[in-house]
C-alpha atoms as a PDB file:
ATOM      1  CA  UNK A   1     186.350  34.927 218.301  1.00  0.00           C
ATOM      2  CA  UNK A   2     187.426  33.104 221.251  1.00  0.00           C
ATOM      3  CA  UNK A   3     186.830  33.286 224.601  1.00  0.00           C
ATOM      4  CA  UNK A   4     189.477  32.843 227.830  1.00  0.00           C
ATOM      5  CA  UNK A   5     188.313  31.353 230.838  1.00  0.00           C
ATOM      6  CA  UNK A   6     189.225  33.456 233.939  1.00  0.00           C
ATOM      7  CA  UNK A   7     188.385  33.080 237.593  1.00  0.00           C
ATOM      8  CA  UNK A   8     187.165  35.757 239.093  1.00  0.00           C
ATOM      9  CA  UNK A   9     190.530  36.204 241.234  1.00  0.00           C
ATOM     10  CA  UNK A  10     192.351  36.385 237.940  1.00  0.00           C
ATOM     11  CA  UNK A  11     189.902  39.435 236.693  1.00  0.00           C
ATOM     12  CA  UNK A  12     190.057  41.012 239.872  1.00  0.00           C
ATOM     13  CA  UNK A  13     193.928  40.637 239.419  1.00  0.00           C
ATOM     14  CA  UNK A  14     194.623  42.104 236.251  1.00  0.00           C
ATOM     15  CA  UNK A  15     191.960  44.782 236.734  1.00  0.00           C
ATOM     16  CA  UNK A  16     193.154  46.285 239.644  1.00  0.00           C
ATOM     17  CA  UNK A  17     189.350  46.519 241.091  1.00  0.00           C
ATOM     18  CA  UNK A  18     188.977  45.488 244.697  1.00  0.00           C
ATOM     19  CA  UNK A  19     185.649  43.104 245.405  1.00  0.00           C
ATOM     20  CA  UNK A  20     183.122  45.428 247.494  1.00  0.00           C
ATOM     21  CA  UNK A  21     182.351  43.829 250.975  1.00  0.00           C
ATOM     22  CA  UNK A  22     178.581  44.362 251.249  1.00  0.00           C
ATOM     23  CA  UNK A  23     177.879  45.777 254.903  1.00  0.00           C
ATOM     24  CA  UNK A  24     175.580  43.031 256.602  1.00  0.00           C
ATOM     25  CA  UNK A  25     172.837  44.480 259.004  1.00  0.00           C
ATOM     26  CA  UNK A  26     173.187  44.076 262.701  1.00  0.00           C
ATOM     27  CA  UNK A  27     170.870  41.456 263.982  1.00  0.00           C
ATOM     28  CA  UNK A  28     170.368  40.592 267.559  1.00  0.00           C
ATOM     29  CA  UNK A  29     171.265  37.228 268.085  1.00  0.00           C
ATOM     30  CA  UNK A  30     168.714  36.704 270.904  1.00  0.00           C
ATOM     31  CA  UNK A  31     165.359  37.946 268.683  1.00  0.00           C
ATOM     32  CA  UNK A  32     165.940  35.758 266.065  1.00  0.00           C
ATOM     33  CA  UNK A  33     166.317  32.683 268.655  1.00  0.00           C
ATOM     34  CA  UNK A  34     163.351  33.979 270.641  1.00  0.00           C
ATOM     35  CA  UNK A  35     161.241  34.249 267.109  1.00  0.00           C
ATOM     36  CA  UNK A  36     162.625  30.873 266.087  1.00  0.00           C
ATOM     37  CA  UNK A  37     161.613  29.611 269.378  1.00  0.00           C
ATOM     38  CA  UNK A  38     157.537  31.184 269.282  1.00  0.00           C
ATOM     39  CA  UNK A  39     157.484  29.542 265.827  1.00  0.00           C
ATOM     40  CA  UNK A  40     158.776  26.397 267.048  1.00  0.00           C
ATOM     41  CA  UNK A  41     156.115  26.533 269.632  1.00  0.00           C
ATOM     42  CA  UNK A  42     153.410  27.601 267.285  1.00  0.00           C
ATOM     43  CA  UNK A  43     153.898  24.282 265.252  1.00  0.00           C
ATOM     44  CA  UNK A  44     154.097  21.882 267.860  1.00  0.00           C
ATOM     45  CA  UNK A  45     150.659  23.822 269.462  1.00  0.00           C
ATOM     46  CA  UNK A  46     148.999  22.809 265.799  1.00  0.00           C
ATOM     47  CA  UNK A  47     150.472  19.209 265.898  1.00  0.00           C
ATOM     48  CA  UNK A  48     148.937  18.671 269.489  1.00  0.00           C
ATOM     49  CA  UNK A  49     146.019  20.325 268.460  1.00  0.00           C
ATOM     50  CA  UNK A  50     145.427  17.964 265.491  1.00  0.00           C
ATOM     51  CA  UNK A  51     146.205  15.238 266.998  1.00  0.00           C
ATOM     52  CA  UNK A  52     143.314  15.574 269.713  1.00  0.00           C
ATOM     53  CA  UNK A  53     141.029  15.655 267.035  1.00  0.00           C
ATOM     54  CA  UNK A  54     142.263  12.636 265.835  1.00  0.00           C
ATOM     55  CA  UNK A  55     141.968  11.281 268.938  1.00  0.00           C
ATOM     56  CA  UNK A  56     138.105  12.305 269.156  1.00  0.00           C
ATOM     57  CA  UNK A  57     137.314  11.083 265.944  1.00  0.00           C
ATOM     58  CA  UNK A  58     138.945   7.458 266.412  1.00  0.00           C
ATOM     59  CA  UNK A  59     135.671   5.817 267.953  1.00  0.00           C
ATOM     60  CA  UNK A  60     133.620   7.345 265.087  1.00  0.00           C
ATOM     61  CA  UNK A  61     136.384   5.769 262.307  1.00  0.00           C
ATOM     62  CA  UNK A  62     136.730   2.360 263.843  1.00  0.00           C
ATOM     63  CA  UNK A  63     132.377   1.978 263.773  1.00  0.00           C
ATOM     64  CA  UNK A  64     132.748   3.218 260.324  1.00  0.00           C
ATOM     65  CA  UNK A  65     134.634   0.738 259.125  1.00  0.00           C
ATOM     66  CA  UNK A  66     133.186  -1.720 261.113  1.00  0.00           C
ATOM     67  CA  UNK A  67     129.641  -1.019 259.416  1.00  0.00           C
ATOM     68  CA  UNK A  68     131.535  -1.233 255.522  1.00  0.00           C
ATOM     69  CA  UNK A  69     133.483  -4.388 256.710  1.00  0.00           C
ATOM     70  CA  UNK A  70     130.246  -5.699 258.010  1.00  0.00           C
ATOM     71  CA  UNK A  71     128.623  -4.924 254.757  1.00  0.00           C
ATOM     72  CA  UNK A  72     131.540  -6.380 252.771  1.00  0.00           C
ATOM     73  CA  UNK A  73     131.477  -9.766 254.243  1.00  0.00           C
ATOM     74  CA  UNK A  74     127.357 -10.163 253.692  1.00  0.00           C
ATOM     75  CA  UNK A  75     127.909  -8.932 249.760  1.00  0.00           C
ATOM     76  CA  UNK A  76     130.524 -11.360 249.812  1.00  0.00           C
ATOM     77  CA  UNK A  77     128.421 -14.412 251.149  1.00  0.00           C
ATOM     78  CA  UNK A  78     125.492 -13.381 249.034  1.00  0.00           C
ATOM     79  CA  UNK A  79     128.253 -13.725 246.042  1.00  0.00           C
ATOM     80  CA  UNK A  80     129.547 -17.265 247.644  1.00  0.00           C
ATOM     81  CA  UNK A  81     125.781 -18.344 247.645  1.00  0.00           C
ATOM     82  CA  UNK A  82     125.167 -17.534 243.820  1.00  0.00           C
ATOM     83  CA  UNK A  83     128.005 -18.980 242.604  1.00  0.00           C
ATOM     84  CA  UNK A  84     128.528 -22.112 244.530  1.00  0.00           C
ATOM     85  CA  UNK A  85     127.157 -25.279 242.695  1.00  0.00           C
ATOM     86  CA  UNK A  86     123.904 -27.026 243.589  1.00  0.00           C
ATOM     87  CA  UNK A  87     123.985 -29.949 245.849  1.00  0.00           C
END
């Protein structure tokens, strides 16, 4: 059994069928801008939105890592102490 490769123009040749053109639905070319536009809108309203939070919580992240820096560095010279060598 073997098989022929054919392109669909060839099958539609030597069948004698016509392709059927699917009808597309009007759409009104100013809605879908205008809805593209409100979502547009909508997303940048969220990014502003989340970025004023940031914004209020920046104060409150900077002492917070001050305070584990700050605890960092006196672990670290209670570690320096133990370790270094009697004089």
């Amino acid at each position: 059994m073997t098989a022929t490769v054919m392109t669909t123009r060839d099958y539609e040749a030597r069948s004698g069928k016509t392709p059927r053109v699917q009808a597309k639905p009007k759409q009104n070319k100013s809605q879908e801008i205008t809805m593209m536009l409100l979502h547009e809108e909508l997303s940048r309203a969220r990014i502003r939105e989340l970025i004023t939070e940031h914004e209020a919580e920046r104060p409150w992240r900077r002492a917070r890592a001050a305070r584990r820096w700050s605890r960092l560095a006196r672990w670290a010279t209670k570690r320096a102490e133990r370790y270094l060598p009697p004089n």
